[in-house]
N, C-alpha and C. Protein backbone atom coordinates (compact mmCIF):
# COMPACT_ATOMS: atom_id res chain seq x y z
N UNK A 1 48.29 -48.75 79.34
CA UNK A 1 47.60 -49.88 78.77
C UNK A 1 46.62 -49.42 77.67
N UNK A 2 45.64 -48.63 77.77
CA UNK A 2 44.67 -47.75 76.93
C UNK A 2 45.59 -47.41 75.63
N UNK A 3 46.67 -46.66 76.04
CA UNK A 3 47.61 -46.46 74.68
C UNK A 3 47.98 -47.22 73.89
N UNK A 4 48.57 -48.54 74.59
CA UNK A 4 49.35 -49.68 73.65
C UNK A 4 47.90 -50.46 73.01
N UNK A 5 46.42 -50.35 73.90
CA UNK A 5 45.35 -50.79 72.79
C UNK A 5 45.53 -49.69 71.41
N UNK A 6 45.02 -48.53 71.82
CA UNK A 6 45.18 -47.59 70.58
C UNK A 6 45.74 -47.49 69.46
N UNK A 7 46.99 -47.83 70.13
CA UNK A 7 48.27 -47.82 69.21
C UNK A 7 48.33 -49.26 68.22
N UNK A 8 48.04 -50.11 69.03
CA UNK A 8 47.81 -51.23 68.06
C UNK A 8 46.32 -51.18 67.16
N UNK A 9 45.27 -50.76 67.32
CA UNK A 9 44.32 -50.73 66.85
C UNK A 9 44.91 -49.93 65.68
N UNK A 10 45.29 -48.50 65.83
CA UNK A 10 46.04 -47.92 64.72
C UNK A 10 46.94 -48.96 63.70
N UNK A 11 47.52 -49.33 64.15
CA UNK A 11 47.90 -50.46 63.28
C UNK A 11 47.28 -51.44 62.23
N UNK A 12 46.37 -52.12 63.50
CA UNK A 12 44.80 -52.98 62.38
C UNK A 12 44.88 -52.14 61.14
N UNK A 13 44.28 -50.97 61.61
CA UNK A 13 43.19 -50.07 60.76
C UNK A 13 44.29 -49.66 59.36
N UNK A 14 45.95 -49.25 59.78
CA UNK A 14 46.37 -49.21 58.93
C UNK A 14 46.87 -50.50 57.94
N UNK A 15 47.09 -51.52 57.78
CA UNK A 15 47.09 -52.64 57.73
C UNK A 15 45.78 -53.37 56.80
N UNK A 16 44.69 -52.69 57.20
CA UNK A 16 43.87 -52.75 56.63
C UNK A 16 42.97 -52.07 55.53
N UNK A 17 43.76 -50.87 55.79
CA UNK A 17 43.57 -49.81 54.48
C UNK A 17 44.41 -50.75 53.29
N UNK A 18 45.96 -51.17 53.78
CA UNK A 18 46.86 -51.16 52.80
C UNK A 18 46.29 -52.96 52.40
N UNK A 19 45.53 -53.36 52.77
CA UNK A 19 44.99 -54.83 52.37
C UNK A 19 44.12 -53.95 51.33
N UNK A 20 42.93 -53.60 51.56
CA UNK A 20 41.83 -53.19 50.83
C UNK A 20 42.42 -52.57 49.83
N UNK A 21 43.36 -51.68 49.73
CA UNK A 21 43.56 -50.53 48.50
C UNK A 21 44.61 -51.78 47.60
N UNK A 22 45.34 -52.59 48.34
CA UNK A 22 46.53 -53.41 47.12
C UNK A 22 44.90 -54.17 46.52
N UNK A 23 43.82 -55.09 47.21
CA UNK A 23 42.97 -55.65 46.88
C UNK A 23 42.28 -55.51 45.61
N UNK A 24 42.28 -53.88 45.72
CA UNK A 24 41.54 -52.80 44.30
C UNK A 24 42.51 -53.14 43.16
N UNK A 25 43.47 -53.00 43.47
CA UNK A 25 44.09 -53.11 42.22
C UNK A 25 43.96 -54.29 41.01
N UNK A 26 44.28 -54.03 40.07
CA UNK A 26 44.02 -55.29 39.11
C UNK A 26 44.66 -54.33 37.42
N UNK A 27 44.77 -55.59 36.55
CA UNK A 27 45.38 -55.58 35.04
C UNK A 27 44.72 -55.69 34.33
N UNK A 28 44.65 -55.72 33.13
CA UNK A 28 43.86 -56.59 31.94
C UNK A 28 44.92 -56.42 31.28
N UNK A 29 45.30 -57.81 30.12
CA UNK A 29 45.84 -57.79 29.30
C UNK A 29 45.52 -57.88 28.01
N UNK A 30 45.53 -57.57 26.71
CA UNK A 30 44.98 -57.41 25.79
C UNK A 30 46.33 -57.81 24.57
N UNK A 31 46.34 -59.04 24.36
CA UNK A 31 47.09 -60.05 23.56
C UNK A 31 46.78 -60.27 22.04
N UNK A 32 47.44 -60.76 20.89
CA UNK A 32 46.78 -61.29 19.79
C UNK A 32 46.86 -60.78 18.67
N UNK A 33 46.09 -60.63 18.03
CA UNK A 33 46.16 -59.39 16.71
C UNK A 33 45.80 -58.34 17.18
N UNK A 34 47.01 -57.67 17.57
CA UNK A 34 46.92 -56.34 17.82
C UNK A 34 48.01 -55.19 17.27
N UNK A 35 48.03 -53.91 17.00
CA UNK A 35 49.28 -53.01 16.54
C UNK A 35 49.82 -52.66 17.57
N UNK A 36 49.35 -51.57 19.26
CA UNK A 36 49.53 -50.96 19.73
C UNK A 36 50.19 -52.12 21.22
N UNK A 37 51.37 -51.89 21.46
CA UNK A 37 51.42 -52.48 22.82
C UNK A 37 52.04 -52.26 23.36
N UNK A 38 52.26 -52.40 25.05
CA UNK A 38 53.23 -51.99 25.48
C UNK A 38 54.59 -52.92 26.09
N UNK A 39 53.99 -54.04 25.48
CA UNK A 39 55.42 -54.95 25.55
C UNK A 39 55.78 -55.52 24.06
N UNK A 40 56.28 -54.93 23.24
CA UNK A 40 56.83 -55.56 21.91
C UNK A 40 57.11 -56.79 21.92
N UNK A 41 57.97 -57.17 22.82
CA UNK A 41 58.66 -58.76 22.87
C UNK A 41 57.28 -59.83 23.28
N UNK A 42 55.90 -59.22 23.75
CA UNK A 42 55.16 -60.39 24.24
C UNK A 42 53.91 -60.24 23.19
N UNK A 43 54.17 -59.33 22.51
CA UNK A 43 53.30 -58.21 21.87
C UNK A 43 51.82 -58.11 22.65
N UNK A 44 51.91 -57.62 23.41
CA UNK A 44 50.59 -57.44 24.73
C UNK A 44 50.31 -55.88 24.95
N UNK A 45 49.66 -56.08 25.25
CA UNK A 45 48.80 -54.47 26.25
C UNK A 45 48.90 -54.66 27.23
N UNK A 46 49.51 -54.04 28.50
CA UNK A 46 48.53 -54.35 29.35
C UNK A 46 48.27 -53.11 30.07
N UNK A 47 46.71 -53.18 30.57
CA UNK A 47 46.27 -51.61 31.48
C UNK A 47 46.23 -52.09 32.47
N UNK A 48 47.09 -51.21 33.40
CA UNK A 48 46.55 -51.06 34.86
C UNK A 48 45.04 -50.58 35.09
N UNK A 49 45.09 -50.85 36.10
CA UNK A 49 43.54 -50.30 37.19
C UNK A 49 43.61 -48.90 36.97
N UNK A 50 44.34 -48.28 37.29
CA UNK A 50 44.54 -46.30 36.58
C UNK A 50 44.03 -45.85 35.38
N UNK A 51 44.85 -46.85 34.59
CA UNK A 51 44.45 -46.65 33.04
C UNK A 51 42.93 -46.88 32.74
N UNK A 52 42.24 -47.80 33.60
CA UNK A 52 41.23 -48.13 32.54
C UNK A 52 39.91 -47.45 33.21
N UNK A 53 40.52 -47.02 34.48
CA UNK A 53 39.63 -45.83 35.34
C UNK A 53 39.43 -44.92 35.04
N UNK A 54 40.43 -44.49 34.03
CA UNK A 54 40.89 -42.98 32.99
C UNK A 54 40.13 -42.97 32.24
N UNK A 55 39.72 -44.12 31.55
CA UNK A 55 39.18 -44.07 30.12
C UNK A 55 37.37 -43.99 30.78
N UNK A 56 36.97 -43.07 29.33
CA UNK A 56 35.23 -42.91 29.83
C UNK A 56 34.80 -43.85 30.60
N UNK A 57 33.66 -43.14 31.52
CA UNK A 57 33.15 -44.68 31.83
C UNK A 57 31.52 -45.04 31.07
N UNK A 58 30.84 -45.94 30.88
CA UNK A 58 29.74 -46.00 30.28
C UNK A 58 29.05 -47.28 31.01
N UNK A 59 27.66 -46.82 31.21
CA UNK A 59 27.52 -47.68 32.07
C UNK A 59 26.00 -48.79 31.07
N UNK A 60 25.81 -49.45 31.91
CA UNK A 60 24.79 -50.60 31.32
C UNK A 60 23.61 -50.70 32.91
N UNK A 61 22.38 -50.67 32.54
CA UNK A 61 21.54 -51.08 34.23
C UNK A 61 20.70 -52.37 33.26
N UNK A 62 21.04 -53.21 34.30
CA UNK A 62 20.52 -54.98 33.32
C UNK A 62 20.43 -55.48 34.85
N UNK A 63 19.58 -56.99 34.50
CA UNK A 63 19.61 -57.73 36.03
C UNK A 63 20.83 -58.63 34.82
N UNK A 64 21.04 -59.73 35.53
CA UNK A 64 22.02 -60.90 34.81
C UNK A 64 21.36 -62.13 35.63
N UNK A 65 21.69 -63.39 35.08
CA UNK A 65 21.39 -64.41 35.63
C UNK A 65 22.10 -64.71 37.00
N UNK A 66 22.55 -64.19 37.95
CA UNK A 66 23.04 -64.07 39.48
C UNK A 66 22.99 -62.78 39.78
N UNK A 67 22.20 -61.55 39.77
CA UNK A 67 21.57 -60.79 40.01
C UNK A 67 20.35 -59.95 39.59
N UNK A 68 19.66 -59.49 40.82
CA UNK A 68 18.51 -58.60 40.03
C UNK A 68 19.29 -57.13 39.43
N UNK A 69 18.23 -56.50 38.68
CA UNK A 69 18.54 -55.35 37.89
C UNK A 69 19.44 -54.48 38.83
N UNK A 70 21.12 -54.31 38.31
CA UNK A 70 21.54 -53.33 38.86
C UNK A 70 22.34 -52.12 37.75
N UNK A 71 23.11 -51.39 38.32
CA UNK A 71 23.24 -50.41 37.15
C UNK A 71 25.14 -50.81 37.48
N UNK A 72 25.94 -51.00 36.33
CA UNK A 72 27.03 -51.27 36.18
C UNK A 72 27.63 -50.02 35.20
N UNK A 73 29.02 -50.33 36.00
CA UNK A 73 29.81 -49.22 34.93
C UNK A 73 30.65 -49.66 34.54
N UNK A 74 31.69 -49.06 33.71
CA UNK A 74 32.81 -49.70 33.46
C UNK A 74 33.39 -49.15 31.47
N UNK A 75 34.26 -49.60 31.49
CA UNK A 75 34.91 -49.12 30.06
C UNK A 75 34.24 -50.05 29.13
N UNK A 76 34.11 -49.46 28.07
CA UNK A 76 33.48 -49.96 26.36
C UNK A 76 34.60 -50.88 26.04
N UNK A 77 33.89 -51.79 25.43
CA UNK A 77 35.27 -53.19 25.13
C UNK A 77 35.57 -52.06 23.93
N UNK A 78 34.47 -51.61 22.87
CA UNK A 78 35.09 -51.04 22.00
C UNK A 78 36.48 -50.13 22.10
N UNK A 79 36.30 -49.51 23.15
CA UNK A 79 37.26 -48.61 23.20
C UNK A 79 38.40 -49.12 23.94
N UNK A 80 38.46 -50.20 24.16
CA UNK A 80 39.83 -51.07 24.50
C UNK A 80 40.51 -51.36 23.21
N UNK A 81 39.61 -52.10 22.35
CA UNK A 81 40.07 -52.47 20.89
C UNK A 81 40.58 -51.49 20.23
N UNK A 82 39.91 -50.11 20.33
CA UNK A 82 40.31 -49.14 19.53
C UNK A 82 41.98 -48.77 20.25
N UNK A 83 42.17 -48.55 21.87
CA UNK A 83 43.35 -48.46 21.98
C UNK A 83 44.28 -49.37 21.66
N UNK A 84 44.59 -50.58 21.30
CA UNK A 84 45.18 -51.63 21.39
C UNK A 84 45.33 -51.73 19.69
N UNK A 85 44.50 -51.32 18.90
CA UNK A 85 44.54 -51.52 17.73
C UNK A 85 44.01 -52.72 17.27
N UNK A 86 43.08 -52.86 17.63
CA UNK A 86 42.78 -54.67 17.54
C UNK A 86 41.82 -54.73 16.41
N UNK A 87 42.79 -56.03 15.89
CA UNK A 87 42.30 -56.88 14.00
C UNK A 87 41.60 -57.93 14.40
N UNK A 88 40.67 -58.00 14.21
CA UNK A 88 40.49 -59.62 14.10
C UNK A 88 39.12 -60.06 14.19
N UNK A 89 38.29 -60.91 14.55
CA UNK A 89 36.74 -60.87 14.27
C UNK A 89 36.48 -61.79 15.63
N UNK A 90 37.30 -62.13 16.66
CA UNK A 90 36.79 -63.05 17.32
C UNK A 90 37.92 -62.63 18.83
N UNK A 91 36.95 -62.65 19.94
CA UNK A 91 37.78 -61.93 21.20
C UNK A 91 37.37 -63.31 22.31
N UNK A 92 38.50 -63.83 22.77
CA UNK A 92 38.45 -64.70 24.06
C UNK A 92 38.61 -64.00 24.73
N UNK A 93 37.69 -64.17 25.83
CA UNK A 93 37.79 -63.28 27.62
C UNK A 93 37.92 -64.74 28.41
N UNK A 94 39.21 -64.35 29.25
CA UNK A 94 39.77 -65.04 29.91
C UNK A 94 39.59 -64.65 31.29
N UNK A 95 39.05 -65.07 32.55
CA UNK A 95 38.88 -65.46 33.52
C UNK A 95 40.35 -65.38 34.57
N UNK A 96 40.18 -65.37 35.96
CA UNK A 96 41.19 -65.97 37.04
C UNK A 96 41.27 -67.28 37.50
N UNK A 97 39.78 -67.62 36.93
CA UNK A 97 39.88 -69.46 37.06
C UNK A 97 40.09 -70.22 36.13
N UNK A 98 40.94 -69.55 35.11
CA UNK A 98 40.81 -70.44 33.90
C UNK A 98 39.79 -70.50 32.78
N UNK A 99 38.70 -69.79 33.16
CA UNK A 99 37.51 -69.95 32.21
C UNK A 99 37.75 -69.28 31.39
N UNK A 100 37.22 -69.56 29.92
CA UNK A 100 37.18 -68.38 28.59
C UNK A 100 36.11 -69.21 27.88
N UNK A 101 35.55 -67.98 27.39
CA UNK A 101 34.45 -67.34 26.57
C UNK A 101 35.09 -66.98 25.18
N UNK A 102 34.67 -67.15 23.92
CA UNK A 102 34.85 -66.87 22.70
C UNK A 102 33.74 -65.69 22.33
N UNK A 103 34.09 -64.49 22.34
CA UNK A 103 32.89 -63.68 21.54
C UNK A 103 33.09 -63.02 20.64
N UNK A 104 32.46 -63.00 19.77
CA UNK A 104 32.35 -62.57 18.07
C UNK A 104 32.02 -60.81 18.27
N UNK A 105 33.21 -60.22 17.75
CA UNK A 105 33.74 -58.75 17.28
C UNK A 105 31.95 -58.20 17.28
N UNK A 106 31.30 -59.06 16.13
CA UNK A 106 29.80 -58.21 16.13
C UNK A 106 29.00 -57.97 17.35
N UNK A 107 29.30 -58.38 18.56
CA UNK A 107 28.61 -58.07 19.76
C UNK A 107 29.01 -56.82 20.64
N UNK A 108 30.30 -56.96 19.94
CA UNK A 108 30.71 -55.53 20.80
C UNK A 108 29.89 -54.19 20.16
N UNK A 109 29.83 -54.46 18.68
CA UNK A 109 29.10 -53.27 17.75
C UNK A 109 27.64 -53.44 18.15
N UNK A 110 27.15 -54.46 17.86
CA UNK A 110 26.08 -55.15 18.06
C UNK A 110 24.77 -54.61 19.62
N UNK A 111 25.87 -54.32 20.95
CA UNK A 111 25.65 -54.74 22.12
C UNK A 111 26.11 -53.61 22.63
N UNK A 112 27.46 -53.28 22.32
CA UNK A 112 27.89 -51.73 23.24
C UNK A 112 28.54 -52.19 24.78
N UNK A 113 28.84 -53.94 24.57
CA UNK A 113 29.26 -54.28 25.90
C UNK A 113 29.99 -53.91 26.40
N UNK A 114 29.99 -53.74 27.87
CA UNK A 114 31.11 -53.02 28.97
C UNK A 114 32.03 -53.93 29.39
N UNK A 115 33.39 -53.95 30.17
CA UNK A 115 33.61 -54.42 31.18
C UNK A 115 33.37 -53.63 31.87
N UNK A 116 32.74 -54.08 32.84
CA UNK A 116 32.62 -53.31 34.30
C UNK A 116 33.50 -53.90 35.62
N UNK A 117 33.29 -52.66 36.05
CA UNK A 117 34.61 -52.34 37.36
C UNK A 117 33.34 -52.28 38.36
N UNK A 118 32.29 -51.28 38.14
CA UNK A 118 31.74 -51.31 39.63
C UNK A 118 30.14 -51.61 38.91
N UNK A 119 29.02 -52.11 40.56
CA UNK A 119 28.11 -52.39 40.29
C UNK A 119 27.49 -51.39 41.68
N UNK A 120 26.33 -50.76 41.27
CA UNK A 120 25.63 -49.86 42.12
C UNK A 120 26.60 -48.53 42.64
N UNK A 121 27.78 -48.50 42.08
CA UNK A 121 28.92 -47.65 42.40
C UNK A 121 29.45 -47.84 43.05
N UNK A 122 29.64 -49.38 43.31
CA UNK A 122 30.87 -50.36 44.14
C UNK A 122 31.55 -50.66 43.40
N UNK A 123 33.23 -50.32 43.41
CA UNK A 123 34.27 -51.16 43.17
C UNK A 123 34.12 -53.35 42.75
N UNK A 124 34.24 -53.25 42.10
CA UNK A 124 33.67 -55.11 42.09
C UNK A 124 35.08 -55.88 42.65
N UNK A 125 34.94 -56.39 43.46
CA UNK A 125 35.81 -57.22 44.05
C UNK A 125 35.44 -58.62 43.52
N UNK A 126 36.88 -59.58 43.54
CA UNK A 126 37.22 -61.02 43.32
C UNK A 126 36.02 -61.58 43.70
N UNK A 127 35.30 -61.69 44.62
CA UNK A 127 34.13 -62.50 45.43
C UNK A 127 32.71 -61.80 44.64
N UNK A 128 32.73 -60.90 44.00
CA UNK A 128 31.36 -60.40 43.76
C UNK A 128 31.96 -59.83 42.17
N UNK A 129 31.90 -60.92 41.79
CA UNK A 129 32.28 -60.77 39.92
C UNK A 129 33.50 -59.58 39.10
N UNK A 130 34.60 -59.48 40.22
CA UNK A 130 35.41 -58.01 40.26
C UNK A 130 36.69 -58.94 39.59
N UNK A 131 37.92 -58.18 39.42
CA UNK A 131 37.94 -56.97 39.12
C UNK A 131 36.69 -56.73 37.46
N UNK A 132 36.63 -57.28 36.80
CA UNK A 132 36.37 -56.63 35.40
C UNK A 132 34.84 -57.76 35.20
N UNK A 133 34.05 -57.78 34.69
CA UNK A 133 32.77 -58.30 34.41
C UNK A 133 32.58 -58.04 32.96
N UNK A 134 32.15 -58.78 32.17
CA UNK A 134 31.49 -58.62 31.08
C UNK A 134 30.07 -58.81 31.01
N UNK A 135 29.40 -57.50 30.57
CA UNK A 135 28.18 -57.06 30.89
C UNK A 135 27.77 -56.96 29.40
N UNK A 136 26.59 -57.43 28.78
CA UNK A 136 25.64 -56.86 27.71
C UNK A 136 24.51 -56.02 28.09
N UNK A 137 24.07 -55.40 27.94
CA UNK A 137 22.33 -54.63 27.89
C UNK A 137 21.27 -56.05 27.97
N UNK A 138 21.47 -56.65 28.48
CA UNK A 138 20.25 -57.92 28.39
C UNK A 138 18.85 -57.35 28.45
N UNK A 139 18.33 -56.78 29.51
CA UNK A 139 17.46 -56.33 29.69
C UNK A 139 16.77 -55.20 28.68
N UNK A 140 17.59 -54.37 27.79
CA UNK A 140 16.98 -53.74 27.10
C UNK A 140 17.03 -54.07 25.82
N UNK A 141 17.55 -55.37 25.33
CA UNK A 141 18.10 -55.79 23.94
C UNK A 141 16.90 -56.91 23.34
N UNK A 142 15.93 -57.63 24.62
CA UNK A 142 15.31 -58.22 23.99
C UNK A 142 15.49 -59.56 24.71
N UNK A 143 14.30 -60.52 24.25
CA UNK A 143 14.42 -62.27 24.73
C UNK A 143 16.05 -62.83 23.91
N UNK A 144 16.85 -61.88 23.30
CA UNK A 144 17.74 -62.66 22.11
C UNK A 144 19.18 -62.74 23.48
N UNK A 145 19.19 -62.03 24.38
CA UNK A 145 20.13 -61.63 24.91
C UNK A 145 19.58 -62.46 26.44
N UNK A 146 18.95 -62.81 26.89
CA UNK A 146 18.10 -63.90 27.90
C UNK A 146 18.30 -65.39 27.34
N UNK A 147 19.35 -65.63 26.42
CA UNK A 147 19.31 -67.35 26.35
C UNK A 147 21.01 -68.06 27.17
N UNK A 148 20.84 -68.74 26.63
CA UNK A 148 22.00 -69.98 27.62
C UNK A 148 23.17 -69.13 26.99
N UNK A 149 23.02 -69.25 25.47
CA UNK A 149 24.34 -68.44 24.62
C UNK A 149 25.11 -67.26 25.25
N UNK A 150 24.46 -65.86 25.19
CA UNK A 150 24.53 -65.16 25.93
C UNK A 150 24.85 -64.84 27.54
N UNK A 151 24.06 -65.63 28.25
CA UNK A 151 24.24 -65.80 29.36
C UNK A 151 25.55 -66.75 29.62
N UNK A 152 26.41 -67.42 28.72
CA UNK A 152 27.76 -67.79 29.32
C UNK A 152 28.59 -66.77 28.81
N UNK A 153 28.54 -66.07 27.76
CA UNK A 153 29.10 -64.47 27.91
C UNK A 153 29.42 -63.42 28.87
N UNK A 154 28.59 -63.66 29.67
CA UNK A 154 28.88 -62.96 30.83
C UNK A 154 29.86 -63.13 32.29
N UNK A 155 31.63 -63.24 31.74
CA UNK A 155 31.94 -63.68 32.27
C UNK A 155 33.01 -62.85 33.43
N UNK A 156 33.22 -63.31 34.37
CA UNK A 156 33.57 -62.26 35.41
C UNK A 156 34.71 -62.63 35.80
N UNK A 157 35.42 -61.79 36.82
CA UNK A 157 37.07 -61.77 37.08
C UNK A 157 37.76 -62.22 35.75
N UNK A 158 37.28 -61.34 35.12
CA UNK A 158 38.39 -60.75 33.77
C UNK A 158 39.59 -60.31 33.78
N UNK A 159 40.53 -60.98 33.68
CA UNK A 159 41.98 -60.37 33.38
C UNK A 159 42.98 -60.17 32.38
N UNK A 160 42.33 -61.10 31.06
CA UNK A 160 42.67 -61.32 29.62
C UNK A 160 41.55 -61.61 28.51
N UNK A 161 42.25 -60.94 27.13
CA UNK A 161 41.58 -60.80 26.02
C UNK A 161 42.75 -61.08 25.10
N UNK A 162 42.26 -61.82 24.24
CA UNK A 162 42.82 -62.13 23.19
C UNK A 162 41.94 -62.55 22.00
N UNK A 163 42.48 -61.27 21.07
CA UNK A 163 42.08 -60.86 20.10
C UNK A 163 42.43 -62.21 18.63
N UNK A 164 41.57 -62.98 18.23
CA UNK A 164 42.02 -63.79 17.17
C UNK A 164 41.46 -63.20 15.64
């Protein structure tokens, strides 16, 4: 009896690794005026969770308007654009709920914004602004980066960009 608990508990536990680790995973796609892609026919990018784990990480420590000051990491939008080859002056970040944000090319130069993957050196999950977040320096940029504008910029469960 002791065994067949064990043995099933082993199970849970494995079961539950393989929930949590498929959970981690996630895409971004990177659409639009772009040169570099890896689907010609859709003309898209898209990075896996590997890929964009690969690339530097750079981090931002800001509070945001649904948290106090924490320290975030995550890849440089710049350096998404730069892989992707991206033309254009104006980037929609697209959401899992449908939401998108329009932000103007000069904020990325401007700002140095991240997407971020983790916050305090947590993985960001679906429920706590994951997989991808768009983060500015608020806190060190000034009252210009503390208004309504800005603050709907900051938009979370990121899975698309499209470059206009």
């Amino acid at each position: 009896m002791l065994f067949t608990f064990f043995k099933n508990a082993a199970w849970a536990f494995f079961a539950l690794v393989i929930v949590q680790s498929s959970a981690l995973s996630f895409t971004l796609e990177v659409t639009g005026n772009i040169e570099n892609t890896t689907d010609p026919a859709k003309k898209s990018y898209l990075f896996t969770d590997k890929q964009l784990l690969a690339m530097p990480v750079h981090s931002i420590t800001t509070s945001t308007s649904w948290t106090p000051q924490r320290k975030f990491e995550g890849v440089a939008v710049a350096d998404i654009l730069a892989r992707v080859g991206a033309k254009g002056s104006t980037l929609t970040f697209h959401a899992l709920n449908d939401y998108y944000i329009d932000v103007p090319l000069s904020d990325v130069e401007n700002y140095h914004i991240i997407l971020a993957y983790k916050m305090d050196g947590e993985m960001l999950k679906i429920r706590n602004f994951g997989p991808l977040f768009l983060v500015y320096p608020r806190d060190a940029a000034g009252p210009e980066l503390n208004s309504p504008l800005y603050n709907s910029r900051f938009i979370w469960q990121v899975d698309r960009i499209v470059i206009k």
